[in-house]
C-alpha atoms as a PDB file:
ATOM      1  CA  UNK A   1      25.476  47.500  30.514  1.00  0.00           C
ATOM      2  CA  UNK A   2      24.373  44.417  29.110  1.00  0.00           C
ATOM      3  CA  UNK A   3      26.650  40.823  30.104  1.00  0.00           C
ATOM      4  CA  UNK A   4      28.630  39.808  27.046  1.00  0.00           C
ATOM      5  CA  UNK A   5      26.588  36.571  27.181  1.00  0.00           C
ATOM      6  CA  UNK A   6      23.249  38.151  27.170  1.00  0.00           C
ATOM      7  CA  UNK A   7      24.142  40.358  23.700  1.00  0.00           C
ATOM      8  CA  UNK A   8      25.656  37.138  21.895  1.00  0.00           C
ATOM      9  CA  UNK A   9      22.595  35.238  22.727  1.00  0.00           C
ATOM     10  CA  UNK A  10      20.273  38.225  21.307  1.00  0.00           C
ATOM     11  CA  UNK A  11      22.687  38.157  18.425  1.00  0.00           C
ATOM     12  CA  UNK A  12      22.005  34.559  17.579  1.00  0.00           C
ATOM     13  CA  UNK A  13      18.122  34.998  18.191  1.00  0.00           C
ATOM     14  CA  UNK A  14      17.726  37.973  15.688  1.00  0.00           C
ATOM     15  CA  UNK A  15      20.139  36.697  12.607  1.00  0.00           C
ATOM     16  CA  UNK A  16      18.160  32.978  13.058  1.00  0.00           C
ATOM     17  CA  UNK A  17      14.603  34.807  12.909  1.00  0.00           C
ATOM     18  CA  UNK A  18      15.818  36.275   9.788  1.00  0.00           C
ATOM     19  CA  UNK A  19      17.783  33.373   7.664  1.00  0.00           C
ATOM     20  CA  UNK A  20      16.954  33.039   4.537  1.00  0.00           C
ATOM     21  CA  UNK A  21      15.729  36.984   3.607  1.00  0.00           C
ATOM     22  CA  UNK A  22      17.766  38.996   1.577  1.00  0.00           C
ATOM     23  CA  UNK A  23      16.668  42.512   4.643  1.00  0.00           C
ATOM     24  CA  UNK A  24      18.000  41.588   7.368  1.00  0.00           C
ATOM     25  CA  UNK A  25      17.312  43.419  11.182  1.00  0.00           C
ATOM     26  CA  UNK A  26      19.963  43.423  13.788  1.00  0.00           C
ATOM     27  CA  UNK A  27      17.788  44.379  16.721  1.00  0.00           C
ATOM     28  CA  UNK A  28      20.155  44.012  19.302  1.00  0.00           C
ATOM     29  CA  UNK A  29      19.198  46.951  22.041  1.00  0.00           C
ATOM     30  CA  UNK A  30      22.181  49.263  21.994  1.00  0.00           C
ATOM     31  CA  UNK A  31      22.767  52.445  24.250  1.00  0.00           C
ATOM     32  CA  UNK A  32      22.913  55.151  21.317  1.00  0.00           C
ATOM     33  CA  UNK A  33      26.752  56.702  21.172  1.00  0.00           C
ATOM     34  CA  UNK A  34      26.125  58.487  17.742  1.00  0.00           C
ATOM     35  CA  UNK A  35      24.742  61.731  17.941  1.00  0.00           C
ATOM     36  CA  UNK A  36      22.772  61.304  21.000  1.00  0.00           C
ATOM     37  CA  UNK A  37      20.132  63.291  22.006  1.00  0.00           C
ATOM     38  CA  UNK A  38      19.491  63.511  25.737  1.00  0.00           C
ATOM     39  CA  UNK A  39      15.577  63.241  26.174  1.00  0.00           C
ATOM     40  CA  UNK A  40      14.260  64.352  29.417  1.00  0.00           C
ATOM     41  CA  UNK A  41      12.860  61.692  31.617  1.00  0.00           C
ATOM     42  CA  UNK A  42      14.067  58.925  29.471  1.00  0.00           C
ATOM     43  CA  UNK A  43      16.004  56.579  30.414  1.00  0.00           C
ATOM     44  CA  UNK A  44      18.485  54.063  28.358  1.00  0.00           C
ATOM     45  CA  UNK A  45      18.703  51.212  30.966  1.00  0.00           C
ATOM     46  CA  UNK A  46      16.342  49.859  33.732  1.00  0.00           C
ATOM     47  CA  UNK A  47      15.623  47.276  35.673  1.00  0.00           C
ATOM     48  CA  UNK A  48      12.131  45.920  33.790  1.00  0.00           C
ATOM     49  CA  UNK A  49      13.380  46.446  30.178  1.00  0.00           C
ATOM     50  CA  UNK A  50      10.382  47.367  27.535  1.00  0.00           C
ATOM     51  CA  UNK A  51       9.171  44.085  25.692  1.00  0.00           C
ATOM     52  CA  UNK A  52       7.706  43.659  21.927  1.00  0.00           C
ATOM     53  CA  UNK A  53       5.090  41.301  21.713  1.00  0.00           C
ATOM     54  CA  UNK A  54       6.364  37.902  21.172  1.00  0.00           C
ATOM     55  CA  UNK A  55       9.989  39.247  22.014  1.00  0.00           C
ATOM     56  CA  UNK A  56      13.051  39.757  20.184  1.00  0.00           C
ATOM     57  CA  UNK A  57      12.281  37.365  17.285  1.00  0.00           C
ATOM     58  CA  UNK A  58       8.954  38.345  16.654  1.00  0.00           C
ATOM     59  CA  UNK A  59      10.298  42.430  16.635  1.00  0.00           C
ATOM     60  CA  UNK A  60      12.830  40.477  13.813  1.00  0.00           C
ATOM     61  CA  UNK A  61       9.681  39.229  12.250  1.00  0.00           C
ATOM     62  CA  UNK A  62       7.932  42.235  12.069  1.00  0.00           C
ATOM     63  CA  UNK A  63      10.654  44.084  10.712  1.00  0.00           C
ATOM     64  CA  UNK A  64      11.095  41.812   7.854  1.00  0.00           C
ATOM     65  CA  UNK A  65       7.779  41.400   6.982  1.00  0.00           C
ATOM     66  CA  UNK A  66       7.344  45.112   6.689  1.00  0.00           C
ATOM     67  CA  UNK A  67      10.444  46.694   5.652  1.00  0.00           C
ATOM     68  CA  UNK A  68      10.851  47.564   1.924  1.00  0.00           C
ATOM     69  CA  UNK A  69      13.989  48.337  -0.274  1.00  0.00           C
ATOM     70  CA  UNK A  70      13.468  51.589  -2.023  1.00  0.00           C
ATOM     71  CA  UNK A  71      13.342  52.051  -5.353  1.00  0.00           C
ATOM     72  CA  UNK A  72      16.586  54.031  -6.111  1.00  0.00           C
ATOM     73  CA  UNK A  73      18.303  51.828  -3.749  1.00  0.00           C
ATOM     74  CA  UNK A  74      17.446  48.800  -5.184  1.00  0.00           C
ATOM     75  CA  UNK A  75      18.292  50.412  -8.529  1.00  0.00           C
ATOM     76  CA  UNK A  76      21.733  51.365  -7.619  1.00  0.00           C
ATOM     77  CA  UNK A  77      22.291  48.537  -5.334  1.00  0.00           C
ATOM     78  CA  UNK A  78      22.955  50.200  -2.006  1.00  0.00           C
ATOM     79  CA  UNK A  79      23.798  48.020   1.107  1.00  0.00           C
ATOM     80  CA  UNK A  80      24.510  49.198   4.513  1.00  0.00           C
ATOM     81  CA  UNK A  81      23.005  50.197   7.736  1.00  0.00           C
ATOM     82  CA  UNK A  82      20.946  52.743   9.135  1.00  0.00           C
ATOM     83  CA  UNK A  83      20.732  53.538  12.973  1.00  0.00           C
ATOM     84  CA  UNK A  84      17.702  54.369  14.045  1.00  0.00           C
ATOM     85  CA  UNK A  85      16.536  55.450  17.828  1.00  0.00           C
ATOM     86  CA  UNK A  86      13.399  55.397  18.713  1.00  0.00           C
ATOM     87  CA  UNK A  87      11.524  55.593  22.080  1.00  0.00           C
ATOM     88  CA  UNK A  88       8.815  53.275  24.269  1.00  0.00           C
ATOM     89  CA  UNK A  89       6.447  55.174  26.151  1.00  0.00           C
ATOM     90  CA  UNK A  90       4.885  54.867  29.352  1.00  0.00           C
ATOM     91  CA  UNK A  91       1.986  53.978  27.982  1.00  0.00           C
ATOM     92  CA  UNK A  92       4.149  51.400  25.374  1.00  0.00           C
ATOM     93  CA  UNK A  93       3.917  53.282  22.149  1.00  0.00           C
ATOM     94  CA  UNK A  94       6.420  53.609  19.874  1.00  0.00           C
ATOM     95  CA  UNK A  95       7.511  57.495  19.141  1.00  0.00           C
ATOM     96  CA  UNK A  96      10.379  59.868  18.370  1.00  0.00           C
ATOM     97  CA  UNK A  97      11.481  57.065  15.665  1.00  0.00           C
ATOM     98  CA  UNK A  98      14.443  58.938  13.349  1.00  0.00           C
ATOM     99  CA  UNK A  99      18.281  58.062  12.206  1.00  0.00           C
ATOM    100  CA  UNK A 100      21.366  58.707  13.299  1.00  0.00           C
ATOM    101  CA  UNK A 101      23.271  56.847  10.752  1.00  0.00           C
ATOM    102  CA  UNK A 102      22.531  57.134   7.134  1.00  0.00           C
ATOM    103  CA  UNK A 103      23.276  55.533   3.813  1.00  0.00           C
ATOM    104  CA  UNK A 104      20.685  57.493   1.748  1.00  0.00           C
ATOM    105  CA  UNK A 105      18.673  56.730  -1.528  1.00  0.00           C
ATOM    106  CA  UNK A 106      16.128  56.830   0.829  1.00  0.00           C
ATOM    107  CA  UNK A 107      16.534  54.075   3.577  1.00  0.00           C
ATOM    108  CA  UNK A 108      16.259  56.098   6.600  1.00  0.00           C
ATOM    109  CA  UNK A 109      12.573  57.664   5.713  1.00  0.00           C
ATOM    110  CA  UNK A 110      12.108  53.941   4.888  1.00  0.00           C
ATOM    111  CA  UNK A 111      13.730  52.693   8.448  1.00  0.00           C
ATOM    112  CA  UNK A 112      11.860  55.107  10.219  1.00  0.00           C
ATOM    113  CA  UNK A 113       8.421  54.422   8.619  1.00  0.00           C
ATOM    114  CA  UNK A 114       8.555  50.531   9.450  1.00  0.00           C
ATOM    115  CA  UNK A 115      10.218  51.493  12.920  1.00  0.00           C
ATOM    116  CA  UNK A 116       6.882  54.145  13.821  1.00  0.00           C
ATOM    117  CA  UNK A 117       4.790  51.149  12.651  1.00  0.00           C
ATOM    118  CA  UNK A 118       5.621  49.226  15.774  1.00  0.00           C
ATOM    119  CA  UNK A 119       2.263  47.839  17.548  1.00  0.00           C
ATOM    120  CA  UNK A 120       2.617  48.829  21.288  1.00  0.00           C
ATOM    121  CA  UNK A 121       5.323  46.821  23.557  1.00  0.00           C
ATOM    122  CA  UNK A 122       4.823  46.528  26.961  1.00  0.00           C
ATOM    123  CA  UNK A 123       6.164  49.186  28.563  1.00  0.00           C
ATOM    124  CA  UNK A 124       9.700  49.343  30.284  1.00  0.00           C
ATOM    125  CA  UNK A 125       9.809  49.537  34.480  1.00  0.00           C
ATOM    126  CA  UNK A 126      12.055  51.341  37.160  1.00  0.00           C
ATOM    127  CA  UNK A 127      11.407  51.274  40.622  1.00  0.00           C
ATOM    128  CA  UNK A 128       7.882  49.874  40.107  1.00  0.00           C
ATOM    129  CA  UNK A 129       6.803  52.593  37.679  1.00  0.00           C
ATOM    130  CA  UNK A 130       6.347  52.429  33.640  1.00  0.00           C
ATOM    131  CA  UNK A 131       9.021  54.678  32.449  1.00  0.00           C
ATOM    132  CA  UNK A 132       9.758  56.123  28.947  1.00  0.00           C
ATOM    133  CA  UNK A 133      12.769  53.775  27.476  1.00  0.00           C
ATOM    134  CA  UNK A 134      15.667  54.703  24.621  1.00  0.00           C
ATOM    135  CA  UNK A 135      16.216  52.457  21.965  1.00  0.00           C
ATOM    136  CA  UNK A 136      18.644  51.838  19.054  1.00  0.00           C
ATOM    137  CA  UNK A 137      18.628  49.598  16.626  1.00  0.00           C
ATOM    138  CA  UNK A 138      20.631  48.863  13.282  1.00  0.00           C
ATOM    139  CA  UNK A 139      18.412  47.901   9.900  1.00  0.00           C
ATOM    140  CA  UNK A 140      20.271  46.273   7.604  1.00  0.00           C
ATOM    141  CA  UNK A 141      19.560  47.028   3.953  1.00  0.00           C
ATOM    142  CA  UNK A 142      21.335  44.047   1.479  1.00  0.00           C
ATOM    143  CA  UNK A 143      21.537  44.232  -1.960  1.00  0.00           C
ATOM    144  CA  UNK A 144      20.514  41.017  -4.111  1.00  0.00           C
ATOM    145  CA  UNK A 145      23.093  41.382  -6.753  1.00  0.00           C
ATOM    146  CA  UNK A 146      26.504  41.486  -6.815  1.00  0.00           C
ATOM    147  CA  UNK A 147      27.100  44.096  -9.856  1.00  0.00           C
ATOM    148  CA  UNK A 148      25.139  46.871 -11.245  1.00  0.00           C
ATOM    149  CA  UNK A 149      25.498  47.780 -14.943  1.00  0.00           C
ATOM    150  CA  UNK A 150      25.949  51.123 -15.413  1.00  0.00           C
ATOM    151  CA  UNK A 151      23.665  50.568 -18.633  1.00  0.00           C
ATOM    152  CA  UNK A 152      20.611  49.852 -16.755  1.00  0.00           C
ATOM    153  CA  UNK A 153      21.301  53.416 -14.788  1.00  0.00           C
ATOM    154  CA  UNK A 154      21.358  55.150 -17.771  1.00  0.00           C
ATOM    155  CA  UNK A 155      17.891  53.891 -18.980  1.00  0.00           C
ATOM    156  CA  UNK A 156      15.958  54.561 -15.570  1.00  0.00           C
ATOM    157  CA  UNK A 157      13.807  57.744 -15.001  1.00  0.00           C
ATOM    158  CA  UNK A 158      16.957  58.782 -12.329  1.00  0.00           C
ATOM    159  CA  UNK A 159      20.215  60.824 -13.781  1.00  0.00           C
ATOM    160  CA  UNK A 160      23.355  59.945 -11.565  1.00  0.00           C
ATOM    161  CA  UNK A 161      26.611  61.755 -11.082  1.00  0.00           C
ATOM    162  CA  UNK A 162      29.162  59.341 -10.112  1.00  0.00           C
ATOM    163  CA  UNK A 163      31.887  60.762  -7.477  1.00  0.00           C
ATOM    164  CA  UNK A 164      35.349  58.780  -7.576  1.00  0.00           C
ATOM    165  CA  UNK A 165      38.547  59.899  -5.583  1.00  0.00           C
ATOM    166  CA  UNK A 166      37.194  62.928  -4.868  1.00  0.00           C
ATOM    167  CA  UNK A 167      35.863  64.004  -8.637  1.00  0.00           C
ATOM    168  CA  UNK A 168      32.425  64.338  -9.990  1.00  0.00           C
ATOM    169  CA  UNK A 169      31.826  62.498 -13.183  1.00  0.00           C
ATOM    170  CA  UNK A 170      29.052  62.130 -15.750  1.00  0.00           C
ATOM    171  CA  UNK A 171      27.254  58.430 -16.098  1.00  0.00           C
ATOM    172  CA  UNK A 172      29.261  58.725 -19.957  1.00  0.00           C
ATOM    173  CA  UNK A 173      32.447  59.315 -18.383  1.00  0.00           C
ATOM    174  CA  UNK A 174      31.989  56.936 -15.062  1.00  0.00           C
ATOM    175  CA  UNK A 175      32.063  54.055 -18.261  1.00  0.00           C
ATOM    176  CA  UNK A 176      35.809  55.394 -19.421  1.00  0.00           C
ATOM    177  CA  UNK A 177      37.080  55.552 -16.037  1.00  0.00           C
ATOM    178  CA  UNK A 178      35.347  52.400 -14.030  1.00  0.00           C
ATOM    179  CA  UNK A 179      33.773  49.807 -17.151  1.00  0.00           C
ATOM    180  CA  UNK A 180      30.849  48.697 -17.594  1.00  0.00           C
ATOM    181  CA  UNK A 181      29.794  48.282 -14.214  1.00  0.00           C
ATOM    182  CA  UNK A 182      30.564  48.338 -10.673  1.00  0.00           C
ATOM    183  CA  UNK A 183      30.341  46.101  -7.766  1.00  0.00           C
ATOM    184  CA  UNK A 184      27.572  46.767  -4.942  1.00  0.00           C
ATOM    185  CA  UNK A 185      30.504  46.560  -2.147  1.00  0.00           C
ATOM    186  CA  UNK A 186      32.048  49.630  -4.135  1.00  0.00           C
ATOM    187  CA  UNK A 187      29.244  51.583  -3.880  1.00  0.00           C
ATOM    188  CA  UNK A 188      29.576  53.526  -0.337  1.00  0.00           C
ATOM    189  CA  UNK A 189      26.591  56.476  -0.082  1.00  0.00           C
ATOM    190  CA  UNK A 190      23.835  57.239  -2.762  1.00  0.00           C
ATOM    191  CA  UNK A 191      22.617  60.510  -2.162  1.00  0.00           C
ATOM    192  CA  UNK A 192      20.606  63.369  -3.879  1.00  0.00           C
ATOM    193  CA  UNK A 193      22.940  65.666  -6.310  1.00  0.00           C
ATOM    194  CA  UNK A 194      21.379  69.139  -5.854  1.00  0.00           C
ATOM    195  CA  UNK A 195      24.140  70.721  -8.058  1.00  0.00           C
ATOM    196  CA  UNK A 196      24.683  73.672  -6.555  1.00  0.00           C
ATOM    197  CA  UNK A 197      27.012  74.991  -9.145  1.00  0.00           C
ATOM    198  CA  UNK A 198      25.018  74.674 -11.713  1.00  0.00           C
ATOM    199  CA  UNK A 199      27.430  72.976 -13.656  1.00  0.00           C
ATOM    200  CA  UNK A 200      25.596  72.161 -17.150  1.00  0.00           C
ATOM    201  CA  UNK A 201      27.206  68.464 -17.539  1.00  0.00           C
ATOM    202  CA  UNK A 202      25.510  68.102 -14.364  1.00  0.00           C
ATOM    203  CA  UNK A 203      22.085  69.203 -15.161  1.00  0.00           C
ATOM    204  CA  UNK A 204      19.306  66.737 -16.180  1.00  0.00           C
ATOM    205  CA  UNK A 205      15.679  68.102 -16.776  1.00  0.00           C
ATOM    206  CA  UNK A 206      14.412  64.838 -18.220  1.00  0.00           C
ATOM    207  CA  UNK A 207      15.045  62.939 -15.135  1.00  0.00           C
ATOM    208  CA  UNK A 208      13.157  62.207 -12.215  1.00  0.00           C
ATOM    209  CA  UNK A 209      15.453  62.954 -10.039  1.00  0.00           C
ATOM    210  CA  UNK A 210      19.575  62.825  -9.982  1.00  0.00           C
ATOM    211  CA  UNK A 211      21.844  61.076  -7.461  1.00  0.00           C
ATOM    212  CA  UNK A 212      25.245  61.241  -6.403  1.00  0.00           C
ATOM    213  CA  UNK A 213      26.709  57.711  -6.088  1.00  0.00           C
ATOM    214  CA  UNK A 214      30.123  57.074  -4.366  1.00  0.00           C
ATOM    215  CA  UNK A 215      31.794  54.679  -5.882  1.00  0.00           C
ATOM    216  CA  UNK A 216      35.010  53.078  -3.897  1.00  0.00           C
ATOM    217  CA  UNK A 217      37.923  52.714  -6.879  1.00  0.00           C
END
């Protein structure tokens, strides 16, 4: 386990590479406690740990630099973060990138894709040997407005079913029972609405696609 000390410092490094851009990337090295998946002949501490090029603040860099807000994120104004493990090889390539903490409207595929991007690092070391190394990181995704107008939802290509205290509304009757709008920090998960039972209020053919947004009240 890491010294207190050590994490704070890596703390301060990553937020300063970022300042000033509205993604930001937490890449504090964490040992994965969510869903972990025991990899054989991988280890999640050792004594030479695996280094990105330039170190933590250029791994901030890069992250910013390539990491995109989705579309239907943006759209709905989605904030939060996804967890996403990944290993370093022996050989210092990045692989096995995935999640194991979404928000949806597709920021983990987007996570991922920036995360399997990663040029090689130099490879992590135990007892003299390069060794295959676990890593997980959080990827912050922060929306640039503070209120989305339910208006501007109802002209995009996407249809959206609104779920509040437990009760799946239409975007006509989210506007009787929320306003005009809602506030990005209400907004908790924005995932796809397969409506499984078939509910006809529900179904929308002209749309792209149709999302359920959870909307804290």
């Amino acid at each position: 386990m890491k010294r207190l000390h050590l994490i704070i410092i890596l703390s301060i490094i990553a937020s300063s590479a970022l300042a000033g851009g509205h993604l930001k990337c937490d890449t504090v090295k964490r040992k994965d406690t969510t869903n972990k998946v025991h990899l054989p002949d991988t280890f999640v501490a050792v004594e030479m740990e695996p280094q990105f090029p330039g170190g933590i603040p250029a791994f901030s860099s890069f992250i910013l630099k390539n990491l995109r807000y989705p579309e239907i994120a943006n759209l709905v104004g989605l904030s939060g973060k996804v967890y996403v493990t990944f290993v370093v090889d022996k050989d210092g390539a990045v692989t096995e990138a995935r999640p194991v903490k979404c928000i949806g409207a597709g920021c983990e595929s987007e996570a991922v894709r920036v995360i399997s991007m990663s040029p090689n690092w130099k490879p992590g070391v135990q007892k003299g040997r390069a060794v295959r190394v676990q890593y997980s990181v959080p990827i912050s995704f922060n929306a640039t407005r503070e209120k989305v107008y339910l208006k501007d939802l109802k002209k995009s290509a996407y249809g959206f079913v609104f779920a509040i205290n437990g009760k799946y509304y239409t975007l006509d009757e989210a506007l009787e029972k929320i306003g005009k709008s809602y506030l990005t920090t209400q907004l908790e998960e924005a995932d796809p609405f397969y409506n499984a039972d078939n509910n006809p209020k529900f179904t929308m053919p002209d749309k792209k696609e149709v999302y359920l947004l959870k909307i804290k009240s």
